[in-house]
Structure formats: C-alpha cells, structure tokens
Protein backbone atom coordinates (compact mmCIF):
# COMPACT_ATOMS: atom_id res chain seq x y z
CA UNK A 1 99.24 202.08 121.09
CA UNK A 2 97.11 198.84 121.93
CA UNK A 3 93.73 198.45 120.71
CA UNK A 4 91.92 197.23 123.85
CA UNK A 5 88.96 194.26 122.61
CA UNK A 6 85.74 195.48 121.64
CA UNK A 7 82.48 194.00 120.90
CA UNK A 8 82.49 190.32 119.00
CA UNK A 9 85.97 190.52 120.00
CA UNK A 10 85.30 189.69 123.48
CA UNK A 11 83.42 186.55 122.43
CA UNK A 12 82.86 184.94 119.03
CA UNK A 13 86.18 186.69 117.58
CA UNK A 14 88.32 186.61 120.99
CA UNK A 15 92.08 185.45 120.13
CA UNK A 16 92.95 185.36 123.77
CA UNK A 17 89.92 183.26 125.32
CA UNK A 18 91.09 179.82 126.18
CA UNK A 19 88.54 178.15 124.57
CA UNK A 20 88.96 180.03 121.08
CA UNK A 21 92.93 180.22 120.94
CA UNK A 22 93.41 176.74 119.21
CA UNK A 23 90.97 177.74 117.08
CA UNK A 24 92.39 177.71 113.64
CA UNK A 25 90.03 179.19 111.06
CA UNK A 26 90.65 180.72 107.38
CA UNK A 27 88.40 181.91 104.75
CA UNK A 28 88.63 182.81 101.47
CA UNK A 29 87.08 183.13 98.05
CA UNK A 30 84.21 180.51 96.75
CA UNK A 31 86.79 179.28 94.49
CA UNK A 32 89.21 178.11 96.81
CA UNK A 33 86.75 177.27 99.33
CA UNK A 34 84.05 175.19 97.73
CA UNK A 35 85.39 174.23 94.08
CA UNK A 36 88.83 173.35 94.11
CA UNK A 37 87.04 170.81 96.97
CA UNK A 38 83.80 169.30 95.13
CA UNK A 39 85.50 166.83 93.34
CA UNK A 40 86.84 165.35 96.73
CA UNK A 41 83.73 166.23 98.26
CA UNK A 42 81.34 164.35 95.31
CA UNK A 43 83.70 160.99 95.69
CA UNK A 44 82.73 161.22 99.31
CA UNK A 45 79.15 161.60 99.19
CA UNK A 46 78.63 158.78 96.28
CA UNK A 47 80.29 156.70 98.61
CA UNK A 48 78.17 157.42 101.67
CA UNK A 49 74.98 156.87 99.39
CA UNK A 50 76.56 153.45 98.17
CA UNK A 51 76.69 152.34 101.73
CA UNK A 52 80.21 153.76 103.51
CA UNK A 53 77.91 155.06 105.83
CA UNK A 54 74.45 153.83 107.71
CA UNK A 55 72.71 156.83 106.89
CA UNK A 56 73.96 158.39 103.73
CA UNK A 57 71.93 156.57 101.52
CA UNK A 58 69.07 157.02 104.00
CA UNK A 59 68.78 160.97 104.01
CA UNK A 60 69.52 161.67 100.32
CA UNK A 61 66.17 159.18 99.92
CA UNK A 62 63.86 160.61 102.40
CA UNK A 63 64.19 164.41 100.61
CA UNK A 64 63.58 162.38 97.28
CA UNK A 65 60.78 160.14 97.87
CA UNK A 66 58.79 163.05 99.99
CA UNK A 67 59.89 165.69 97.60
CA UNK A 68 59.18 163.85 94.04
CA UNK A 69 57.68 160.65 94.67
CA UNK A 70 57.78 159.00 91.24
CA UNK A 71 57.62 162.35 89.71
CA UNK A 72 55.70 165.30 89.94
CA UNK A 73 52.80 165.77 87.80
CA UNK A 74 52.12 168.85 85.92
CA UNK A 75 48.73 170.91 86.92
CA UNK A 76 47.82 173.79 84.61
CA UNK A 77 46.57 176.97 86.21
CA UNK A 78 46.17 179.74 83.92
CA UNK A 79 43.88 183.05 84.63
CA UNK A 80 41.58 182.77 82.27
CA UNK A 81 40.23 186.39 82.93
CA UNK A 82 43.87 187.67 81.74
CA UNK A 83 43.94 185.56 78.53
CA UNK A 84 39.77 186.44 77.53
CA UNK A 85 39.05 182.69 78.12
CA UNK A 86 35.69 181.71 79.69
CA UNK A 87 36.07 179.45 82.81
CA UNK A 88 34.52 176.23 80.91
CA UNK A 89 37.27 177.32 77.65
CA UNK A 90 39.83 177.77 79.91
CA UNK A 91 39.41 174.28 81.50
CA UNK A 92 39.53 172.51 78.69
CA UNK A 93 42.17 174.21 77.54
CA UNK A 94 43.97 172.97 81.19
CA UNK A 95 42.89 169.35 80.57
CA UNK A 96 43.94 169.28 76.61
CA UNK A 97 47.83 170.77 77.85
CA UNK A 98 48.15 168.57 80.68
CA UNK A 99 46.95 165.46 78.60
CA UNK A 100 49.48 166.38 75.82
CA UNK A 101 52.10 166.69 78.62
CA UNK A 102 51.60 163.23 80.10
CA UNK A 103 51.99 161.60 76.75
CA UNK A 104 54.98 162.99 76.47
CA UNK A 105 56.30 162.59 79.96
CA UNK A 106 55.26 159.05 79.54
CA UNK A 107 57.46 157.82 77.14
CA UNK A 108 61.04 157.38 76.83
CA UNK A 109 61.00 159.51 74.15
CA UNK A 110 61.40 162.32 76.73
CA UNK A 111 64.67 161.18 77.85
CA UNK A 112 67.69 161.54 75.15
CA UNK A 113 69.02 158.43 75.92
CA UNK A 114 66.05 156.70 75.76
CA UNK A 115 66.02 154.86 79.15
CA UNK A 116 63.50 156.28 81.72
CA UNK A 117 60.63 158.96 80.90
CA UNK A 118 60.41 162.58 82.18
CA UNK A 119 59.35 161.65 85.49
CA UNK A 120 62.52 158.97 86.01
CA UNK A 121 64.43 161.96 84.80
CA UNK A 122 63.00 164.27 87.52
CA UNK A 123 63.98 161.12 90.29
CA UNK A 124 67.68 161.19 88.91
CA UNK A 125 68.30 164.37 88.66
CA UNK A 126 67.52 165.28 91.73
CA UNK A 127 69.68 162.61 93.32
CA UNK A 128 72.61 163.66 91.53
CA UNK A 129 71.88 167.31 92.74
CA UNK A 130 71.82 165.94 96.65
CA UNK A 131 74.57 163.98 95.63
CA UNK A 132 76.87 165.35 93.54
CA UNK A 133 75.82 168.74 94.66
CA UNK A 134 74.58 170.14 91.28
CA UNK A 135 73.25 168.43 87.64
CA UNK A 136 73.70 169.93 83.81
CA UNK A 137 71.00 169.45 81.31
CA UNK A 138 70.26 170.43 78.16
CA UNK A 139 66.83 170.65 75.60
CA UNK A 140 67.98 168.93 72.76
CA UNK A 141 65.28 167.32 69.67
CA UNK A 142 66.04 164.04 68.05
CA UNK A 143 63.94 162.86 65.21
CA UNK A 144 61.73 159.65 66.16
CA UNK A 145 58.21 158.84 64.91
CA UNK A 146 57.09 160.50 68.41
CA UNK A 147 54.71 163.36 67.93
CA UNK A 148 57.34 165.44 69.77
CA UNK A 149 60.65 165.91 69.11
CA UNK A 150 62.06 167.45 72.54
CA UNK A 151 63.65 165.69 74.85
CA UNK A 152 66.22 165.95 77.90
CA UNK A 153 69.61 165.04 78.02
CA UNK A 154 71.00 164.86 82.02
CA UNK A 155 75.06 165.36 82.11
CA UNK A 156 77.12 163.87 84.89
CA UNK A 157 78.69 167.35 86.61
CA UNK A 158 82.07 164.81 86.22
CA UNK A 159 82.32 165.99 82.82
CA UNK A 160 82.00 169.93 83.45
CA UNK A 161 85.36 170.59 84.02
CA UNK A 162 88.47 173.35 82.69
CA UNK A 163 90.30 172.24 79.77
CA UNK A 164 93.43 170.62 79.82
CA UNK A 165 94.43 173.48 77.33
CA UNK A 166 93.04 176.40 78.75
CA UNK A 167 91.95 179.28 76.16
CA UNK A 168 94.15 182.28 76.83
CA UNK A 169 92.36 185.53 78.53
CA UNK A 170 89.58 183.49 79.76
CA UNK A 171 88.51 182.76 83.19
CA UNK A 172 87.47 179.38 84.11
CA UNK A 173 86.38 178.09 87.45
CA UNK A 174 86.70 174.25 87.62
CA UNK A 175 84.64 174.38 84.21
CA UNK A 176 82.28 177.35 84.59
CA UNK A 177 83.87 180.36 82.10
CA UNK A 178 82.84 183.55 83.65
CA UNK A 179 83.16 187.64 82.83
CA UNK A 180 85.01 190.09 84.32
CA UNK A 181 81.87 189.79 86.93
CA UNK A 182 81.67 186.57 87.71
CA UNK A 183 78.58 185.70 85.48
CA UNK A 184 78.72 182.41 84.25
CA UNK A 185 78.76 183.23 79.80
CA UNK A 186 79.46 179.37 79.26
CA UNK A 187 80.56 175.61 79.81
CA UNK A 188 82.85 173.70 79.33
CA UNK A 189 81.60 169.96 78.62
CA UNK A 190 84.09 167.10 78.23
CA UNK A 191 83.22 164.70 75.39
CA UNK A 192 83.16 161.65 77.97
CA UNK A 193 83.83 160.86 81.78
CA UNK A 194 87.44 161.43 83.28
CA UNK A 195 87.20 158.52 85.15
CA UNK A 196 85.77 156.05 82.78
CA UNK A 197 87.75 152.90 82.46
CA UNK A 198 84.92 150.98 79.58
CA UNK A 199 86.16 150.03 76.04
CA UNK A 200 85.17 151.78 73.21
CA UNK A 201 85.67 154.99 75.32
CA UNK A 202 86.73 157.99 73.20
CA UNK A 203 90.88 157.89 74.13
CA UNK A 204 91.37 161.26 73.58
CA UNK A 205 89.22 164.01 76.23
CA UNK A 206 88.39 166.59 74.14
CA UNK A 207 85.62 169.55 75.38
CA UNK A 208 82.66 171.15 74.06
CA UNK A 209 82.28 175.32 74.65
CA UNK A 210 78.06 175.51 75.88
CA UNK A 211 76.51 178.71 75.84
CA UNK A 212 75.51 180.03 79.31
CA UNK A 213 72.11 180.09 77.14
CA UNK A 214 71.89 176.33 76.00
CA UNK A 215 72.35 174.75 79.38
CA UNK A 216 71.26 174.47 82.79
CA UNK A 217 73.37 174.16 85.70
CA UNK A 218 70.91 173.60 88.62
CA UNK A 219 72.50 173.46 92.55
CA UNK A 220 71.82 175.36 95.43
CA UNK A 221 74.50 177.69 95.75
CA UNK A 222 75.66 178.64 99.46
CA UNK A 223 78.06 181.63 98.67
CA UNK A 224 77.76 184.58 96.26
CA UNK A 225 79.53 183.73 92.69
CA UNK A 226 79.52 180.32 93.49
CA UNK A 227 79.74 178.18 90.56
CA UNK A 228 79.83 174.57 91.86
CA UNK A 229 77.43 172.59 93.87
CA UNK A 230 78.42 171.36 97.24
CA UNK A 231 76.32 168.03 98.37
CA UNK A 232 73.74 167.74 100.51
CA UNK A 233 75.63 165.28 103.16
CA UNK A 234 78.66 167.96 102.82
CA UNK A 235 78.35 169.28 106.44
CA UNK A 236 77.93 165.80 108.19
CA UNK A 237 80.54 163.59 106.25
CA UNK A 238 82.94 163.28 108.50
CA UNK A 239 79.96 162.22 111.09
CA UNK A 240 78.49 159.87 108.52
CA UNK A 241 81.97 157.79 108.30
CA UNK A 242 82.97 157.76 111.68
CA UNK A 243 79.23 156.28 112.59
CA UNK A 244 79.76 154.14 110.18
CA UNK A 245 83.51 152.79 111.50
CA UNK A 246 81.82 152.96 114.85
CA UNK A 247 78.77 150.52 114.01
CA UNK A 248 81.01 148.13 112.39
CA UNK A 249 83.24 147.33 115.18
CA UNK A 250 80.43 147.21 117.41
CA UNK A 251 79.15 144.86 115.06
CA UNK A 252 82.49 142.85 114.49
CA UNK A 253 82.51 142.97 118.60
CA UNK A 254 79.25 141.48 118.87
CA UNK A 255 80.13 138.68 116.50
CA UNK A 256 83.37 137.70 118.36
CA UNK A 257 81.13 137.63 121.34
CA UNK A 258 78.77 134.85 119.77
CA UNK A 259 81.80 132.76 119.01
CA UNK A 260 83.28 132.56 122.72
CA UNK A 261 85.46 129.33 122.91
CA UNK A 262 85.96 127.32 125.92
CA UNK A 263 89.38 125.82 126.26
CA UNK A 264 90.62 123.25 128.54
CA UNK A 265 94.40 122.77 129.77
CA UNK A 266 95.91 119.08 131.16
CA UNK A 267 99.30 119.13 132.59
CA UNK A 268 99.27 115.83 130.84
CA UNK A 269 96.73 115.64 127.46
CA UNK A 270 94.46 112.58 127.43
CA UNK A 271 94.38 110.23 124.54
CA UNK A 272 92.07 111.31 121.85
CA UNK A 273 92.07 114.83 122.58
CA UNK A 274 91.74 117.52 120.38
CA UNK A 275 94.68 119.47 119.84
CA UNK A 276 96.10 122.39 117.34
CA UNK A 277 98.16 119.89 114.97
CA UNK A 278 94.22 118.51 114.47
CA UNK A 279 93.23 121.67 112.67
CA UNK A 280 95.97 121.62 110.26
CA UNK A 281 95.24 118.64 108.77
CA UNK A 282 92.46 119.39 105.40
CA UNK A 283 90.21 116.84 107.24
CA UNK A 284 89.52 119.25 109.75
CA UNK A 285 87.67 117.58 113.00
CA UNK A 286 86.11 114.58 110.55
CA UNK A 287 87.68 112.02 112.84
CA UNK A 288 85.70 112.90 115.78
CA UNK A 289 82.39 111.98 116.59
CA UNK A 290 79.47 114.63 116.30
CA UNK A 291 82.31 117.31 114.73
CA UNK A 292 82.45 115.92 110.95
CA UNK A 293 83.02 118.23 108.11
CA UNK A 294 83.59 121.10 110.50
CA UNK A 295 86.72 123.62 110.57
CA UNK A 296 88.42 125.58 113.01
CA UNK A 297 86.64 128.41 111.22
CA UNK A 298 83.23 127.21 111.19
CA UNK A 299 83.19 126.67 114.65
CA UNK A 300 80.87 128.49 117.01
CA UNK A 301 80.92 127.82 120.85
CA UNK A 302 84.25 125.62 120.00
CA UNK A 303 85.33 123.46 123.03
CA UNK A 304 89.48 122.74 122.54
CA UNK A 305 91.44 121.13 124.39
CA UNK A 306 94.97 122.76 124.95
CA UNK A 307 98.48 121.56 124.00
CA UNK A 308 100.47 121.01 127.11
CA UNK A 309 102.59 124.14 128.60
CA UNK A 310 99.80 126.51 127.10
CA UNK A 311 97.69 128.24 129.27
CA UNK A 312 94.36 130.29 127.93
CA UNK A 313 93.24 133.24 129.70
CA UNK A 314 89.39 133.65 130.27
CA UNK A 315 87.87 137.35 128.97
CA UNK A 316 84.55 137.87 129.53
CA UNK A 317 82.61 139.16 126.48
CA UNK A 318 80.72 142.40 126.86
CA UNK A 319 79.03 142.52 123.80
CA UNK A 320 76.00 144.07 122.91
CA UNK A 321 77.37 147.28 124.16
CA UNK A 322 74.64 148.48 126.42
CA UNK A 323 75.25 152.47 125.26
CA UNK A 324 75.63 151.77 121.51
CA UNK A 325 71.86 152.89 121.05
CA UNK A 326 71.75 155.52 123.43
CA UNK A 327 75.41 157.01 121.49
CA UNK A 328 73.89 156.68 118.22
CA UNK A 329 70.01 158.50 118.70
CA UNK A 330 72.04 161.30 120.06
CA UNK A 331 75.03 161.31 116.81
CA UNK A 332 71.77 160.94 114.39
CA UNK A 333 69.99 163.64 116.15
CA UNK A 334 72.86 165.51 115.52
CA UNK A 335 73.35 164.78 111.97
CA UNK A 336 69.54 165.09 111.62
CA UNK A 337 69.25 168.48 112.71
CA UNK A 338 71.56 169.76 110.61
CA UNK A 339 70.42 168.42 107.60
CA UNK A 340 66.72 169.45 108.00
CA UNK A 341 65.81 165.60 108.75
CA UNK A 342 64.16 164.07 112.12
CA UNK A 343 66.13 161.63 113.63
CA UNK A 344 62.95 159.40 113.09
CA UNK A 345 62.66 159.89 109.83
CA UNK A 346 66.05 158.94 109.07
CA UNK A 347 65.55 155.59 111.56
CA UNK A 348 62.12 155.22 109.69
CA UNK A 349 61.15 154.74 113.55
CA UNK A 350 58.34 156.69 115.44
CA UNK A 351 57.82 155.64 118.92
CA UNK A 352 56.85 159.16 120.58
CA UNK A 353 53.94 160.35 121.22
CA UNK A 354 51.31 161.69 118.39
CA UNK A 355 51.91 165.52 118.76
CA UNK A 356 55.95 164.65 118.78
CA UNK A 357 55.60 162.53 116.02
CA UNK A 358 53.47 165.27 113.73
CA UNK A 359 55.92 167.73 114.52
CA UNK A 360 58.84 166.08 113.75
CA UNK A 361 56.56 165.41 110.32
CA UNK A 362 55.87 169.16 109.92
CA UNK A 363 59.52 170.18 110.44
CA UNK A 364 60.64 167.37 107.61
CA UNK A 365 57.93 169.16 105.31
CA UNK A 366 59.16 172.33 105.21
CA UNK A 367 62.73 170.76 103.93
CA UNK A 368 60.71 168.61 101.54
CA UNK A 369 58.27 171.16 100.27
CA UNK A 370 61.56 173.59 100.01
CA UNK A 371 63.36 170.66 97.98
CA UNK A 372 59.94 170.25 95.58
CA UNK A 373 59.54 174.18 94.94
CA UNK A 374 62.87 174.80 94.23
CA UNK A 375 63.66 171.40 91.91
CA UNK A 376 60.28 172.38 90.38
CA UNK A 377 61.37 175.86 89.29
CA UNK A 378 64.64 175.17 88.18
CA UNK A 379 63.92 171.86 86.37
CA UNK A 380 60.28 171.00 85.65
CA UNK A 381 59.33 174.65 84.79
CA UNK A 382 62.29 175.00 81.99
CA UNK A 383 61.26 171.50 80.51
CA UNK A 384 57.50 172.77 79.85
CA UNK A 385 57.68 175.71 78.66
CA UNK A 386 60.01 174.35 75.67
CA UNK A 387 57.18 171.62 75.92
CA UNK A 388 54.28 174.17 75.45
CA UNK A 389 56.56 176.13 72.95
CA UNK A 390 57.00 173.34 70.41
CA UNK A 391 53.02 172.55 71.58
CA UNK A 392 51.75 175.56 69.95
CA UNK A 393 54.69 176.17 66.90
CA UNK A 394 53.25 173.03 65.43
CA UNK A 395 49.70 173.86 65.95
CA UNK A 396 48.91 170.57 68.69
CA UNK A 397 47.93 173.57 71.16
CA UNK A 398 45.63 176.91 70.29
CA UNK A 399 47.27 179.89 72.07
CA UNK A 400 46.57 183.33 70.62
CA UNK A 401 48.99 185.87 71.27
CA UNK A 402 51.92 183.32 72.61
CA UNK A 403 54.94 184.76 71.22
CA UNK A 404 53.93 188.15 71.68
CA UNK A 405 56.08 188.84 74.33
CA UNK A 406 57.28 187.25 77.92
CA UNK A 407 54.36 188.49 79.93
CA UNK A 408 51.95 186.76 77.86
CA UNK A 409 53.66 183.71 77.52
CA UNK A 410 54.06 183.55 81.16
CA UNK A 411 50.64 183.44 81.29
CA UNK A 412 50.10 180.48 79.43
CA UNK A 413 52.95 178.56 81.43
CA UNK A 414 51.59 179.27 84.61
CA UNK A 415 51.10 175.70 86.54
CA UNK A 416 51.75 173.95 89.63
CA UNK A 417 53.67 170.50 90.46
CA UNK A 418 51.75 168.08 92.27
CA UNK A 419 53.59 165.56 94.02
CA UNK A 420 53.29 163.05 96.98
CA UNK A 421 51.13 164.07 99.73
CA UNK A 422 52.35 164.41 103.26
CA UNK A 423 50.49 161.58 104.87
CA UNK A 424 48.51 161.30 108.00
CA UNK A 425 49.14 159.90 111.28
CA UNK A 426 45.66 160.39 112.72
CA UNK A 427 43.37 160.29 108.97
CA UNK A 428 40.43 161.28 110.91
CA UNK A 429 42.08 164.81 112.57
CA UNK A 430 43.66 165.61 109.25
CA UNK A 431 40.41 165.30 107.47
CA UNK A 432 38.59 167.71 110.01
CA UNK A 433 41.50 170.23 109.86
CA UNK A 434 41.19 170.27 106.37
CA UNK A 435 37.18 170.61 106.16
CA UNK A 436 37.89 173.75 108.68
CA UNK A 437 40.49 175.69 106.88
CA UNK A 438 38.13 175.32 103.37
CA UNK A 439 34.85 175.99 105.31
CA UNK A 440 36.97 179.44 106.80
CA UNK A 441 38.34 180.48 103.65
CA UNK A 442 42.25 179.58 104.76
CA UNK A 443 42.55 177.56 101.88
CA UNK A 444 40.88 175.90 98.90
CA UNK A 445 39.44 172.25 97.65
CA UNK A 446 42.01 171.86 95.17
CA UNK A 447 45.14 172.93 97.80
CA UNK A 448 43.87 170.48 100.46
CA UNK A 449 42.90 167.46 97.63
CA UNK A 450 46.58 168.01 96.52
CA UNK A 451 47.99 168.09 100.16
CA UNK A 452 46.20 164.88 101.59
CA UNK A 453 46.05 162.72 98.44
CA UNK A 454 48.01 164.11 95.75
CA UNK A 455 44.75 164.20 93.67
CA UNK A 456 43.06 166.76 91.75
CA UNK A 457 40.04 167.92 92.90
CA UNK A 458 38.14 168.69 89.29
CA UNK A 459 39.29 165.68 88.39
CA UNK A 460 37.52 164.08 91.38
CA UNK A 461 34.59 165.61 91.12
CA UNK A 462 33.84 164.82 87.83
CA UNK A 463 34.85 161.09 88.71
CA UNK A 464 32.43 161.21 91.51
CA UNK A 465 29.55 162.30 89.66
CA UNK A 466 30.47 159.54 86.91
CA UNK A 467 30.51 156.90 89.46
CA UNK A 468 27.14 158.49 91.25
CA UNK A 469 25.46 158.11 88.02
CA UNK A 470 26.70 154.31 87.51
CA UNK A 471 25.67 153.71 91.14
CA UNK A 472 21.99 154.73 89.98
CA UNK A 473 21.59 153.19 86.86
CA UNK A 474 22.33 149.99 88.82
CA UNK A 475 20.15 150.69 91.40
C-alpha cells in the first residue's frame, strides 16, 4: 500500500517537489561528518586568515580584538558575607589577589615557552580556536627564579592526532580516546608537528597518552559527542574564496584597462617606425626619442605602430565594473549574517544612519560578549584557580578553609573578566543611558565603568579622591 505524504513531507522533506528533487543530502555520525573533515577544513581557514580571501583575516580579528582586546584582566568578586570577611577585609583581600595575578600575568614567565605573557596567551589562543576550530593546553611548573612556578603551555590541535600504531580495544577519534560512551578519558599528543619540514626536528613521530584530567581541549562543539573543533569561517569558506577569485579578476580587469594601447596600421610602414622586431632587441625602445630605458612591459598607454598585413581590433575597456560594489555589500552581508558579524564591521565602514549604525553595534556585541564569556570560562577561569591554588599552598595568599571542599573554594575563585569596552558612537547619549539605568537600579557603577571604559570603578574612585586632594593642596 502507498503511504500518501504527510506533514514536513509536503515541504522541507518533499522528494517529489521540483525544487527539492536534486537535492542530494546525507547525514551521519559527528565522526564522519565533522572530524574525518577538520584537517581539510583547518588548512582552509589558515589560508583564508593569511589572505586567500578579503575577509577571512578580517572576521576572525573583529571577534578577537572586541572580545579580548590585549587580554582580559582579572576582577575579584568574592561574597564576603559567605567567607566571614568584613567589606573593608574583603577588599583588600580583592586588591592583594588581583595584584599577585598581574605580576604573574605580566611576565613571560606565564607562558612555557617563554615568549608572550598570560594575556598574549589569551590573544593566541583564541585565534587558533576561531581558526583552527579548537586549542589544547596544559598547567605545567618549570623552575625559574619567578615567585611562581605555573605556567601555560598552548599545543597546536596539529599534533592531537590517532597513532600511527593504534592500541588494540581502544577507541580513538582523530586523537580523542573515548569510553564505551563517548567521554573523552584521554589524548593523544604527538611529540612534534606532522607537517614540520625544520632541521633538528625529532625524525621519528612518536605520541604522548594525556589524561582527560591533565589537559584542556577548548572548542565550541556543534553536535553531541563531538570531539573536534570546526572553525569559525567553516560555513562561509567556499564564499570567502570565490569573493576572493572574484575581486582579483576584477582587479586584474581594471589593470588591463589602465594599460589600453593604441595601435596604428600603414599599408606601407614609414621609416623610423616602431615595430615588433624593436621590442626584441635588450635595448628595448632606447633608440627613440622620449622612450629610453623603457620595455614593452613597462609601457602604459603604449602607442605602436603595426607591422604591415596586421590589423588590430579596437575593444573598448569597461573597467571599473560599475556592479562590483553593489555584488559584493550584498555577498558580505551574506557572509556577515551568518557569522554573527555586520557587514560594516567587517568593511570597518559605517555610513548609515546613527540608530542603524548602533544596532548593527549591539547585534556584533552579543557575538563578542558570547565569544568573551565563553573563552573566559573555559580558559581564563582554569588558569586562576591553579593560580590562586599555588597562591595560598605557599602561603603568598591567606584563605582559611580553601581546600575544604569545592563549594568553598569556589568561593574564593569567584571573579569577573574585564575586557575592552564597547565604544560609543554618540559619548554624550551613552553617558546619560548609563547615569539612568544606575540612578533606577537596572544596573550598578562598577557594570557600567566596566562597559563604557573598561575601568574599575573602586579603583576610580579612590584615584579621584587622590587627584581631588592634589588639586587642593595646589590650590
């Protein structure tokens, strides 16, 4: 008997419909859908962010500098009424931690390989999560004259990858070992790059079992039990290249244009004319007056004179290509909408009006303020708390009652990542908005400081009445 259509099966899941018949479609298992691809996928997107594509680099920027800045700074907010602190002990106890934390942050010493501090770290490893789709660290402690021996060590996602041996009985998904659940139990770490070519270079590849427990593996997973990161410019590659291809010939088109030659054809060629056997010669067109040192090459607006019997044909150049802007706003819209990014953001060009403008600001926000909570919580949390742990074993920071269990030690760690501000367009509207939500109780000094400067409003305060007191001893 034949099943008559019903429900999505008269639209989004039709097989008969025209319009859906070609359409070819399969799905199956993360596995086969998103990591036996990333390593295709990651080649792609580095190369977009190198410059195969106008944009690339463009996009994975504007989430970084909005989301991180240079870094995002560390602001301690602990309840001092759960701990028994007093407000003025518990804001000391704020400033001492954070102080600590900046010395530490501050110096190279932070970074395992000793080339950027903690905030560099936070830059690059977010990049290589929009990037490469995901970024491996681990907490390791080297022994330095530094008053603290922790430090981060950032590993490529080339190197997590399944053994050319694989261990028998064990499931491994493009690196990731995981139970009879899917729960990742560990990693498996190659001892250098696949793909590195440099001397000196281990010559055998030989991997490193990681405890689910030792490392983090931070992306933004899309499916359930997925175990690779897919990269941000993932859905609009294809877009990204073929904008690319498209701006380059329009380019190449436009330069062709600008060297339109003239060309002049005698049934009978003068004496002294110039001909082709003139541009074979290595003198070039040195021989004639006004045209010395110049080649056929680099010749712009060239006026030739023809052999005889050759006849040139006249085309009419029509570059710039009056749509080429109009084509492009609407591919970049495109692009820009499903990314999360305004098309002017991604053009760093705002020419509408100043409600269009803020809106297009306020939609961008949410991505970045997504992109800063998220890299905050998987990243900057971990970091310190290990920080604040190793703070209080060796006695640099009083906290009673730290190891006692989670809850407690939660306590202590609770903080907030301050990073760049949104920015105005109008200073003097944003200002009054502000003042309003505080004066209604919508939202606080310190939450408005931090969201139109960056600053800290205790901080400020106490700077002000510094500065106040200056300003009247000088009067």
């Amino acid at each position: 008997m034949k099943i008559t259509n019903s429900g999505y099966s008269h639209h989004g899941a039709s097989r008969q419909k025209p319009s859906l018949m070609s359409w070819v479609s399969s799905s199956k298992s993360p596995h086969e859908d998103i990591s036996e691809n990333v390593e295709l996928l990651r080649e792609r997107s580095r190369d977009l962010y190198a410059g195969g594509g106008p944009l690339g680099r463009g996009a994975v920027d504007r989430v970084v500098l909005n989301a991180l800045g240079s870094g995002l700074r560390l602001n301690v907010r602990i309840d001092p009424e759960r701990l028994n602190m007093a407000d003025n002990e518990s804001r000391k106890w704020a400033a001492d931690v954070e102080s600590q934390f900046d010395y530490w942050a501050s110096s190279r010493d932070s970074d395992f390989y000793g080339v950027q501090n903690f905030y560099g770290l936070q830059v690059l490893a977010l990049k290589s999560v929009l990037i490469d789709g995901e970024c491996l660290f681990t907490l390791d402690r080297h022994t330095s004259k530094s008053r603290y021996g922790l430090c981060v060590r950032l590993i490529e996602s080339d190197r997590l990858m399944t053994p050319l041996i694989r261990p028998p009985r064990v499931m491994i998904d493009e690196g990731v070992e995981i139970d009879d659940y899917g729960v990742p139990v560990a990693y498996w770490i190659s001892n250098r790059n696949p793909k590195a070519e440099l001397p000196n270079q281990p010559s055998r590849v030989e991997y490193s079992r990681i405890p689910a427990g030792n490392i983090f593996h931070i992306m933004n997973p899309e499916r359930i039990n997925q175990h690779r990161g897919v990269p941000f410019l993932s859905p609009v590659i294809e877009q990204l290249k073929q904008l690319g291809r498209y701006t380059d010939a329009e380019l190449m088109a436009a330069v062709i244009s600008g060297m339109y030659a003239v060309f002049f054809e005698h049934e009978q060629r003068p004496e002294g004319a110039i001909g082709e056997e003139d541009y074979a010669s290595e003198e070039g067109l040195g021989e004639y007056p006004g045209l010395e040192g110049l080649t056929q090459e680099q010749m712009y607006g060239l006026i030739m004179d023809l052999p005889e019997g050759v006849k040139a044909t006249s085309v009419s150049p029509s570059r710039p290509n009056t749509s080429f802007n109009a084509f492009v706003e609407s591919l970049v819209r495109q692009i820009g909408g499903c990314l999360g990014i305004p098309s002017e953001l991604l053009f760093l060009h705002f020419t509408a009006s100043y409600s269009a403008s803020r809106g297009a600001l306020l939609e961008a926000w949410k991505l970045f303020r997504y992109w800063r909570e998220w890299f905050s919580e998987n990243f900057c949390q971990p970091v310190y708390e290990e920080f604040l742990s190793e703070a209080v074993v060796n006695g640099y920071v009083y906290a009673p009652g730290y190891f006692d269990d989670d809850y407690t030690r939660s306590l202590y760690t609770w903080c907030e990542w301050v990073g760049p501000s949104q920015g105005q367009l109008d200073p003097v509207k944003e200002v009054n908005a502000a003042i309003m939500r505080v004066k209604n109780g919508f939202s606080t000094y310190q939450r408005e400081t931090s969201e139109l400067t960056g600053g800290d409003y205790d901080l400020n305060m106490k700077q002000l009445k510094r500065e106040e007191a200056y300003r009247h001893v000088q009067e």
